[in-house]
Protein backbone atom coordinates (compact mmCIF):
# COMPACT_ATOMS: atom_id res chain seq x y z
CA UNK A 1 162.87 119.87 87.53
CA UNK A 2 159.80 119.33 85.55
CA UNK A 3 159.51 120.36 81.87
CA UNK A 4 156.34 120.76 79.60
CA UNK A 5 156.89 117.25 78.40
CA UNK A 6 156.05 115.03 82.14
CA UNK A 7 155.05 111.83 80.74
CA UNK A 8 154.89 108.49 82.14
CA UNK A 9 155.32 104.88 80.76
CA UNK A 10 151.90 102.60 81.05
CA UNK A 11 152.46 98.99 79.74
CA UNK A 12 155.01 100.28 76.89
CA UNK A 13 152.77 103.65 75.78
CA UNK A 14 153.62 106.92 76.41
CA UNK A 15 150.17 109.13 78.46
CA UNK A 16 150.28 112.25 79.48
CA UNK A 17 150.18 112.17 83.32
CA UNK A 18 148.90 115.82 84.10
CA UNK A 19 146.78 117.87 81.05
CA UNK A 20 149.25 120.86 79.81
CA UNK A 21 147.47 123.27 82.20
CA UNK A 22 147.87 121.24 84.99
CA UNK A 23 151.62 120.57 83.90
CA UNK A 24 151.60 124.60 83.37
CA UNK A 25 150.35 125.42 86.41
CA UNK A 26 152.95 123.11 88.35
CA UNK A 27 156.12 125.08 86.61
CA UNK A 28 154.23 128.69 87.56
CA UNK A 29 154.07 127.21 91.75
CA UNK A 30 157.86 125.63 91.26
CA UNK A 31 156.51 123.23 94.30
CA UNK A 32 159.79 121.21 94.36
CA UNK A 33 161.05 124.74 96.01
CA UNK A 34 158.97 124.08 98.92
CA UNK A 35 159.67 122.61 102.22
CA UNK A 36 158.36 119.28 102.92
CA UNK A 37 155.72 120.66 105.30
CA UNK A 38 154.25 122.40 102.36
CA UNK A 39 154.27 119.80 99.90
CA UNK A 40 152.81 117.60 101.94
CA UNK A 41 149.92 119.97 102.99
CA UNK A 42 149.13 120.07 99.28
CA UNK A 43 149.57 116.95 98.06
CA UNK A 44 146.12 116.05 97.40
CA UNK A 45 146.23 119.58 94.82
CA UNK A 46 149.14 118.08 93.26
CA UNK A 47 148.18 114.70 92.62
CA UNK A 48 144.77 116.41 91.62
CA UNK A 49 144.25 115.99 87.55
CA UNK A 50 142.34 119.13 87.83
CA UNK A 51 143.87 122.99 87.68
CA UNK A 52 143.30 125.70 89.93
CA UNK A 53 143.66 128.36 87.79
């Protein structure tokens, strides 16, 4: 499960990986629900730093 604090470990310092909208907008599509087919059709949106909404 993801939670509104996804971060990541870069040479010792804690970054943000995704903005809180993007990070947002992955808990609203609960993508880890999805069927591999699907994921992997949107994998480039989901790697994306950018948001949809």
């Amino acid at each position: 499960m993801i939670a509104s604090g996804v971060k990541f470990i870069i040479n010792g310092a804690n970054r943000e990986k995704f903005s809180t909208e993007k990070i947002a907008e992955h808990l609203v599509l609960k993508w880890w629900d999805w069927d591999i087919k699907k994921i992997t059709e949107n994998l480039e949106f989901l790697t994306s730093k950018t948001s949809r909404f």
